[in-house]
Protein backbone atom coordinates (compact mmCIF):
# COMPACT_ATOMS: atom_id res chain seq x y z
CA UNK A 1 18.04 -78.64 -9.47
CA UNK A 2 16.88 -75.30 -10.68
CA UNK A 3 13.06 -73.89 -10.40
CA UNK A 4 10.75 -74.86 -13.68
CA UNK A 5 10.49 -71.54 -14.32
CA UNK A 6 13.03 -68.63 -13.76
CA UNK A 7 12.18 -65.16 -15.42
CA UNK A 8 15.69 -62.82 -15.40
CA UNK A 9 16.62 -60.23 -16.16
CA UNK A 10 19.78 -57.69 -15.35
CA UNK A 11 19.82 -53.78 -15.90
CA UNK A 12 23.59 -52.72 -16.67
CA UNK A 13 24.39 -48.97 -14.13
CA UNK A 14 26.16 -46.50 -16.89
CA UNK A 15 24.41 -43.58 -15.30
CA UNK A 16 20.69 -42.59 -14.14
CA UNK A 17 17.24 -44.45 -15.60
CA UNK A 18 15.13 -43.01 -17.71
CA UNK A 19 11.27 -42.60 -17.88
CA UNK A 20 11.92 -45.24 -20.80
CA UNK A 21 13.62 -48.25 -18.59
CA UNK A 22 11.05 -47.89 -16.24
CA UNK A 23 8.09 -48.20 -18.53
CA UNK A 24 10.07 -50.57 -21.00
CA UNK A 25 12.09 -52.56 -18.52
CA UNK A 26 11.74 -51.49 -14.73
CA UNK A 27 7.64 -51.41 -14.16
CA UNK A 28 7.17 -55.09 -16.69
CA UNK A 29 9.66 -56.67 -14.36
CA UNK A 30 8.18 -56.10 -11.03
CA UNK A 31 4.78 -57.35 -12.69
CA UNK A 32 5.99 -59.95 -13.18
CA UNK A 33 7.10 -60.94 -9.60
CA UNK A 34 3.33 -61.78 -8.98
CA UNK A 35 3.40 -65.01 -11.02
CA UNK A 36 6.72 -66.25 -11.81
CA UNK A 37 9.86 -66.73 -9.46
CA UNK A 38 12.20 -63.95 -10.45
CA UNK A 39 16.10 -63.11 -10.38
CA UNK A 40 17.40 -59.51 -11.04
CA UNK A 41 20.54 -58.36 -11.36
CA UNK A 42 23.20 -55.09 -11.59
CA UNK A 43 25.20 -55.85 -14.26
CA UNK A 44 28.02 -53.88 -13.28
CA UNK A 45 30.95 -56.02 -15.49
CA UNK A 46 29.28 -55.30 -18.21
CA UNK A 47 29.15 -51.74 -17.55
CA UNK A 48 32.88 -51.40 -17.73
CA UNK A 49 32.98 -51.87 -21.48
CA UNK A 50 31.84 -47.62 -21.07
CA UNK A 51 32.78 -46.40 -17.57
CA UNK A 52 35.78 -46.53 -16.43
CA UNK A 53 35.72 -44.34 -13.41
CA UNK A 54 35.65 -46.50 -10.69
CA UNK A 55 33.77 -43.74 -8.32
CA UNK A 56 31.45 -43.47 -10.96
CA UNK A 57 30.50 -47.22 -11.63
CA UNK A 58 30.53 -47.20 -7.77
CA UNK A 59 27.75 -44.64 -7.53
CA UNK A 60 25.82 -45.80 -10.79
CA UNK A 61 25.73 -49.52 -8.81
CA UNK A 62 24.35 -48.15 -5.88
CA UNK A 63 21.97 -46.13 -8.39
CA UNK A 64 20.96 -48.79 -10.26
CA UNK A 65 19.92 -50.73 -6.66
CA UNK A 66 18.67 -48.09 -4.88
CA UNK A 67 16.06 -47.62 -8.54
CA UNK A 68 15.04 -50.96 -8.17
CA UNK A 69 13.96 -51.08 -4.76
CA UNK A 70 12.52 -47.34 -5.09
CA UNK A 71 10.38 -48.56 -7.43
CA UNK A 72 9.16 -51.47 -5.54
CA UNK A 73 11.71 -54.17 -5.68
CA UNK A 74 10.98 -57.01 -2.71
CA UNK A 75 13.94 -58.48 -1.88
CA UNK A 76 12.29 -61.04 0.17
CA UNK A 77 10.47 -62.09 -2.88
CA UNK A 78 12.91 -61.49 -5.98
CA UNK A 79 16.59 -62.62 -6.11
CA UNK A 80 18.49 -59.81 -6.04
CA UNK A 81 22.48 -59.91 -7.12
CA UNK A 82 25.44 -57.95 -8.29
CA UNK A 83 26.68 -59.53 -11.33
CA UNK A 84 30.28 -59.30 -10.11
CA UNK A 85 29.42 -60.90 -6.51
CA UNK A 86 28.96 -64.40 -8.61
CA UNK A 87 32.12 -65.70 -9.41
CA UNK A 88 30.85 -68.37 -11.10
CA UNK A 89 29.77 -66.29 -14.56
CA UNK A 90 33.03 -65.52 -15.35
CA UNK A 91 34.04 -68.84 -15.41
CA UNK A 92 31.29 -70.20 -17.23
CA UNK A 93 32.07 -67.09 -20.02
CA UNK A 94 35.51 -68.58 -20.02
CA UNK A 95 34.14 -72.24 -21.09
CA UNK A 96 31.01 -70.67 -23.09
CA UNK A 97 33.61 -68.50 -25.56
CA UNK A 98 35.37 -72.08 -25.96
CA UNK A 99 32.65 -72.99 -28.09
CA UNK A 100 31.10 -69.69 -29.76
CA UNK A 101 32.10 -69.40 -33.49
CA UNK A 102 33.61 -65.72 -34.25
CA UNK A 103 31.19 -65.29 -36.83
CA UNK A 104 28.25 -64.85 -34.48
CA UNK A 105 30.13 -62.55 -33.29
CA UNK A 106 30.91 -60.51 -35.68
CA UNK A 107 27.43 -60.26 -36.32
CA UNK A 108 26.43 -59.16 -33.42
CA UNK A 109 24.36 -55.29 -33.55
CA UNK A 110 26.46 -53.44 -31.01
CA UNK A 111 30.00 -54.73 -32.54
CA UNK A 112 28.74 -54.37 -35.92
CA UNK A 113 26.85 -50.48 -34.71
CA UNK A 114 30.88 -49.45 -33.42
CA UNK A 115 32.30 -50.25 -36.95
CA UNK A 116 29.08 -48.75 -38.68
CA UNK A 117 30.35 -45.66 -36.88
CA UNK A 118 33.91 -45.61 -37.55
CA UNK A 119 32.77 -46.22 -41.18
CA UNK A 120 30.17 -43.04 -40.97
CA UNK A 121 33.27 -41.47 -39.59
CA UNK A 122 35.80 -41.92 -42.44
CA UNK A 123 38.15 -44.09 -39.87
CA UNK A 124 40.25 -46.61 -41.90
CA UNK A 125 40.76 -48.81 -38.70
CA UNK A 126 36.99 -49.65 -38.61
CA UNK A 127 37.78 -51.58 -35.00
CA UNK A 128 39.22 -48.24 -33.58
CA UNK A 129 37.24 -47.93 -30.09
CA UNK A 130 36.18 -51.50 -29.99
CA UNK A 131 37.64 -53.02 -26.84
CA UNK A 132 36.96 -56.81 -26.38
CA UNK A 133 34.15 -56.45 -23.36
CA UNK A 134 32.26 -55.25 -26.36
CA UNK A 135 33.04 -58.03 -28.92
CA UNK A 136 32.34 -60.91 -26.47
CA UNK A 137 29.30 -58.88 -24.54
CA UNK A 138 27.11 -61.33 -26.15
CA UNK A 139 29.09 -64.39 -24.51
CA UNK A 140 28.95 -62.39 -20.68
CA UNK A 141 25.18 -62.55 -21.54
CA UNK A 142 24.51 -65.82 -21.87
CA UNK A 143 26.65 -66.71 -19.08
CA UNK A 144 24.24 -64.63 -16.88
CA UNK A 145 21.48 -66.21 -17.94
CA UNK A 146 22.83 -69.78 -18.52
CA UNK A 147 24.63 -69.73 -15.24
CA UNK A 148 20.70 -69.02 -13.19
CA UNK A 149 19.33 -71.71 -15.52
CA UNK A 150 16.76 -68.93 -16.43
CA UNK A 151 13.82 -69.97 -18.45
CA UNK A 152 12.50 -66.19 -19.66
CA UNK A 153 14.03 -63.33 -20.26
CA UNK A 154 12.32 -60.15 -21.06
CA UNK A 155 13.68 -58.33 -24.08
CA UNK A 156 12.55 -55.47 -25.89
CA UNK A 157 11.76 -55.63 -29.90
CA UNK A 158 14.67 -53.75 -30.75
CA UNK A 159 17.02 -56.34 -28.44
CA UNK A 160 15.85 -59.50 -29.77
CA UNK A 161 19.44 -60.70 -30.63
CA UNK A 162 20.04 -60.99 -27.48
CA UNK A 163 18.18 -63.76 -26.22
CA UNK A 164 18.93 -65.24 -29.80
CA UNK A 165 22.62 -65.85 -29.60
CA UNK A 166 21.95 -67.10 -25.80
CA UNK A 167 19.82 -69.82 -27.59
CA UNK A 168 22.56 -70.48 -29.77
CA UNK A 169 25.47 -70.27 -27.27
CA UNK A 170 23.40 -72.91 -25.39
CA UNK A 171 22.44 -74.73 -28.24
CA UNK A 172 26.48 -75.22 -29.36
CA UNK A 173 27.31 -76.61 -25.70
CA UNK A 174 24.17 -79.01 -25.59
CA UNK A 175 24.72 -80.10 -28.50
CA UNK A 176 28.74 -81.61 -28.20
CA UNK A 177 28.16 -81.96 -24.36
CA UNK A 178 24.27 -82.78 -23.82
CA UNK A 179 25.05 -86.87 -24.00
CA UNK A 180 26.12 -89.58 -22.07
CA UNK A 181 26.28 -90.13 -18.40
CA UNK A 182 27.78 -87.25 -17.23
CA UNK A 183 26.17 -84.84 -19.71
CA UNK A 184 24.34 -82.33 -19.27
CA UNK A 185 22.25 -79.27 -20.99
CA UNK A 186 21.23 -75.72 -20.31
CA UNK A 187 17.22 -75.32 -20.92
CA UNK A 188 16.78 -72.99 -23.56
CA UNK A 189 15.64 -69.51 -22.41
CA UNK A 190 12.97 -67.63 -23.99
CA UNK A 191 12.79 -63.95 -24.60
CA UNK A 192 9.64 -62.53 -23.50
CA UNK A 193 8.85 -59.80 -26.01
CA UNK A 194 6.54 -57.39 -25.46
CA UNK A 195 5.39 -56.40 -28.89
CA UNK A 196 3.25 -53.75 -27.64
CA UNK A 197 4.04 -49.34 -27.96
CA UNK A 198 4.72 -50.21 -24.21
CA UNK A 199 8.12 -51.56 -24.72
CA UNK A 200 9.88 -48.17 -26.50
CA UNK A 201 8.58 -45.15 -25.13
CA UNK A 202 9.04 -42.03 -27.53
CA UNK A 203 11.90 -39.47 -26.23
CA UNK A 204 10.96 -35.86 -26.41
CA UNK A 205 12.23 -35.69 -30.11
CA UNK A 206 9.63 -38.93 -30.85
CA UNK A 207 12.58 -41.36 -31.28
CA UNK A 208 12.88 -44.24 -29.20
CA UNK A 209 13.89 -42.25 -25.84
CA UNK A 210 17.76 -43.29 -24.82
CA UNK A 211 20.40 -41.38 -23.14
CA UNK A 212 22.55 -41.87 -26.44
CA UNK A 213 19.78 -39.95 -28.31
CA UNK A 214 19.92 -37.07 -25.77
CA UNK A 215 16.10 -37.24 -26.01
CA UNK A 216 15.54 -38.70 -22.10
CA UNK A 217 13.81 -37.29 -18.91
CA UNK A 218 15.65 -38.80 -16.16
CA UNK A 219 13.21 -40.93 -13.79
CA UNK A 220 13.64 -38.96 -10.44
CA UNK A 221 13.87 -35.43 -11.52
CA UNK A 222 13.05 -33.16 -8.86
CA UNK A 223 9.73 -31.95 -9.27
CA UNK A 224 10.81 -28.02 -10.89
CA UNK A 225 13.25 -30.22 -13.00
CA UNK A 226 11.06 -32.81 -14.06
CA UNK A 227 8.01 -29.77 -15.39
CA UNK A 228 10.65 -27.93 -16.69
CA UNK A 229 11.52 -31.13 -18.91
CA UNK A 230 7.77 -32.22 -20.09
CA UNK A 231 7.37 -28.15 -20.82
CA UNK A 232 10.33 -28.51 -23.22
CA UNK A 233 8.96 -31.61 -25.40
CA UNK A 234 8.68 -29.77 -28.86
CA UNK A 235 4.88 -29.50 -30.05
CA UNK A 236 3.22 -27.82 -33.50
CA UNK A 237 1.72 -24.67 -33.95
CA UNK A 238 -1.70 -25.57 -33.98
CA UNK A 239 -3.75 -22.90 -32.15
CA UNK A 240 -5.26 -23.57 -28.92
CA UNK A 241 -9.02 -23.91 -30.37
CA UNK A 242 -8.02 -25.96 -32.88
CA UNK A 243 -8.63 -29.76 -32.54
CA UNK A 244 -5.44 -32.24 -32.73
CA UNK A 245 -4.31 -35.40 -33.37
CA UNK A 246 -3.67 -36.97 -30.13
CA UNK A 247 -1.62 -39.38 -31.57
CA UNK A 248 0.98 -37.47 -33.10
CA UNK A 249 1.74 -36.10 -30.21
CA UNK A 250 4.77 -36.90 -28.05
CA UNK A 251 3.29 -35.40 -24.92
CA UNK A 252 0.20 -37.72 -25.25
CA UNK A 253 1.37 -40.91 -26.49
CA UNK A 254 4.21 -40.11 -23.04
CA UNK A 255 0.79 -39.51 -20.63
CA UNK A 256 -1.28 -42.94 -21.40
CA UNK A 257 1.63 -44.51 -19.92
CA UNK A 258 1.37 -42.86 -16.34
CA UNK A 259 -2.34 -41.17 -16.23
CA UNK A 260 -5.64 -43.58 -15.63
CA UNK A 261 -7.47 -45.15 -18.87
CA UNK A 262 -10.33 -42.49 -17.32
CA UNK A 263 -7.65 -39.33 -17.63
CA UNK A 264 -6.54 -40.54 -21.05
CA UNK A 265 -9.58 -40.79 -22.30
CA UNK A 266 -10.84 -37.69 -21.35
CA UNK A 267 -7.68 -35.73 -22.28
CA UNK A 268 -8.12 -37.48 -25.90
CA UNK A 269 -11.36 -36.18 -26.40
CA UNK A 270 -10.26 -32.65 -25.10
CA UNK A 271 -7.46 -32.24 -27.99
CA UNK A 272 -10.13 -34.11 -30.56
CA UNK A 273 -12.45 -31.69 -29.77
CA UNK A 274 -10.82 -28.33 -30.02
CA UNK A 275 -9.70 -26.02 -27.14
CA UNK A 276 -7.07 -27.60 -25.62
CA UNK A 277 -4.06 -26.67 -25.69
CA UNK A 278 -0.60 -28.26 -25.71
CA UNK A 279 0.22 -26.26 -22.40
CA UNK A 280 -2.09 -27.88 -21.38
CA UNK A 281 -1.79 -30.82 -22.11
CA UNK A 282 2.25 -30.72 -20.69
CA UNK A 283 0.20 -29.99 -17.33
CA UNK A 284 -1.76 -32.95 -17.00
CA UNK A 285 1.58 -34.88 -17.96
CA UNK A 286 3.68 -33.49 -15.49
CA UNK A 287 1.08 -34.35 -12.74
CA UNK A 288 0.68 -37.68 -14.15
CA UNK A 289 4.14 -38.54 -14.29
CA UNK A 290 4.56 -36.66 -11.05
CA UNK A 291 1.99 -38.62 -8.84
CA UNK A 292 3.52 -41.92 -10.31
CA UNK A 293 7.35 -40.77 -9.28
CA UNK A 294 6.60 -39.03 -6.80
CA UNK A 295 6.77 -41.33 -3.54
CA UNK A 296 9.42 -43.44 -5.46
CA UNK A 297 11.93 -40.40 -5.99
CA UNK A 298 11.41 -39.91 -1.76
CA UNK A 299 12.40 -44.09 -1.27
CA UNK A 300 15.62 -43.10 -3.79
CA UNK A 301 16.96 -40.80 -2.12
CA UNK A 302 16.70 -41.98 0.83
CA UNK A 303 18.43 -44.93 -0.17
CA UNK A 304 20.84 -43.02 -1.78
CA UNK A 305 21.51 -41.08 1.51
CA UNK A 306 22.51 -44.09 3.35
CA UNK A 307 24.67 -46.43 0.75
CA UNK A 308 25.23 -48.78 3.42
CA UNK A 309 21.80 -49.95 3.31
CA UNK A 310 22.01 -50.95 -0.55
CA UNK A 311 25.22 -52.71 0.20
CA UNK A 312 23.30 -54.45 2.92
CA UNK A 313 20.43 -55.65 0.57
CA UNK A 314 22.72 -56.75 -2.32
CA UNK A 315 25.39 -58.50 -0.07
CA UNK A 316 22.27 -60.76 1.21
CA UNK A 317 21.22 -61.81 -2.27
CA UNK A 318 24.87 -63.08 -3.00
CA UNK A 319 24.84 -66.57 -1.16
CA UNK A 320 21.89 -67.25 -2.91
CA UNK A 321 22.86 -66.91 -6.64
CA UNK A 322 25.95 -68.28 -6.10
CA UNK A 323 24.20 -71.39 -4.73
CA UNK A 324 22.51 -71.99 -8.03
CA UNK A 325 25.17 -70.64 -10.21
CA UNK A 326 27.22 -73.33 -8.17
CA UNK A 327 25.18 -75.92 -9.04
CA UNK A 328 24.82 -75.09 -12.89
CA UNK A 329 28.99 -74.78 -13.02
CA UNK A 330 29.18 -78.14 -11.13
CA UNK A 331 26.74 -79.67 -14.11
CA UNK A 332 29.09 -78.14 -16.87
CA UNK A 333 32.37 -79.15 -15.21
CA UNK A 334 31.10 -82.28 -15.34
CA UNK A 335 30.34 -82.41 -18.67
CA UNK A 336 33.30 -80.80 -20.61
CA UNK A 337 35.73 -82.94 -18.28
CA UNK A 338 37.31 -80.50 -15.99
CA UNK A 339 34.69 -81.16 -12.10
């Protein structure tokens, strides 16, 4: 049987991570490895819904892995899988969409964002674009976290659908196959929602920062790259000896989640005060940021520089989640009739 506890999560590879997945997604995860047992994956099939170069989603896999571990990412300690290395998801999506009502579908915020757009647009066909990865990405979803028997997921507060219709997905198969002697049902996951500024870091245009907002600083600029990117976040003309509002300030609110409580603090009552100005302030950012990344960009691309390596490391993490994924599958085959 499965751990008590399983906390899950999967990071899909369309292109290079942002300072916002790592402070958002990236750094809560590996916290998180201290208390709980963990499982986290590349969801590369879900990627393909946007890329569909196959020596790009090659690269952005290797990315994606090489991020993870740069950052800190144990193998030894955390299960670490490609999502197309486990058979078993697939066919549990198969069985899964069996029982998911189109409605919920249709309901669902990226489907319903792709019309939205088409409708902005002035397109009659408002499906034009929509492939079906996209429509059923909620059902791939909750295969990948049904499949693990994962208990928490961490979502952000903008993403809280998706842990919802998981609930649901799971709540439709427990509830025709949960009973008699051969039945069986998937535990309920829970999203773990950090409510906190933490979870959306502000882009350099104060937005939430994403790549489709063109507002991002890629997490392992090169150093000249990366000041060259904090210099360009837009500021106000307030004079240098004038005080400012720390808070309404991109460059700021981006620096108390890299500098010490001690630098923060002192930088706030620097801008309070008067005499500081935001060229300054960019500084103290880009070394912040910089001391943080700094050591990690060096483990990337080194990792990157020897691809055989990541393929190593994820290859060993496949027996493993297929072994519980096996087990789940066996549970449901069971139960619908089919094992």
């Amino acid at each position: 049987m499965a751990a008590t506890h399983l906390y899950l999560t999967g990071i899909k590879p369309t292109g290079d991570f942002h300072l916002g997945n790592y402070i958002g997604a990236l750094r809560p995860a590996l916290e998180a490895v201290q208390s709980t047992p963990t499982a986290y994956f590349i969801a590369d099939y879900h990627a393909l819904n946007t890329v569909k170069d196959a020596d790009e989603l090659r690269h952005s896999i290797r990315s994606g892995a090489a991020t993870w571990l740069a950052c800190g990412l144990d193998p030894e300690r955390t299960l670490f899988y490609r999502q197309s290395d486990v058979p078993e998801i697939f066919e549990l999506t198969t069985i899964l969409g069996s029982m998911t009502p189109k409605g919920l579908m249709n309901r669902a915020h990226a489907y319903k964002a792709a019309r939205d757009r088409n409708n902005e647009a002035g397109i009659t066909d408002l499906d034009a674009g929509v492939n079906m990865g996209l429509f059923n990405y909620p059902i791939l979803m909750a295969a990948d976290i049904l499949a693990m028997e994962a208990t928490h997921v961490p979502v952000g507060r903008d993403q809280s659908q998706h842990i919802e219709y998981t609930a649901d997905i799971a709540g439709y198969f427990n509830h025709r196959y949960g009973d008699g002697s051969d039945g069986y049902t998937f535990p309920i996951p829970k999203g773990v929602i950090d409510d906190s500024d933490a979870s959306i870091l502000p882009g350099t245009d104060g937005r939430k920062m994403s790549k489709s907002y063109d507002n991002h600083i890629p997490l392992f600029l090169p150093e000249k790259k990366l000041r060259k990117a904090i210099n360009k976040i837009p500021t106000d003309s307030t004079p240098v000896e004038d005080p400012k509002d720390p808070d309404a300030s991109v460059p700021f609110q981006l620096l108390t989640h890299f500098a010490s409580e001690a630098k923060t603090a002192e930088v706030r009552k620097r801008l309070e005060a008067g005499g500081m100005g935001w060229g300054d302030l960019k500084k103290e950012l880009f070394e912040a940021v910089n001391a943080v990344l700094s050591p990690q960009r060096d483990r990337y691309e080194e990792l990157m520089a020897d691809p055989a390596q990541i393929d190593r490391i994820l290859a060993a993490g496949v027996e493993p989640a297929r072994e519980r994924a096996r087990a789940t599958l066996a549970r449901v085959r069971s139960a619908i009739g089919v094992g």
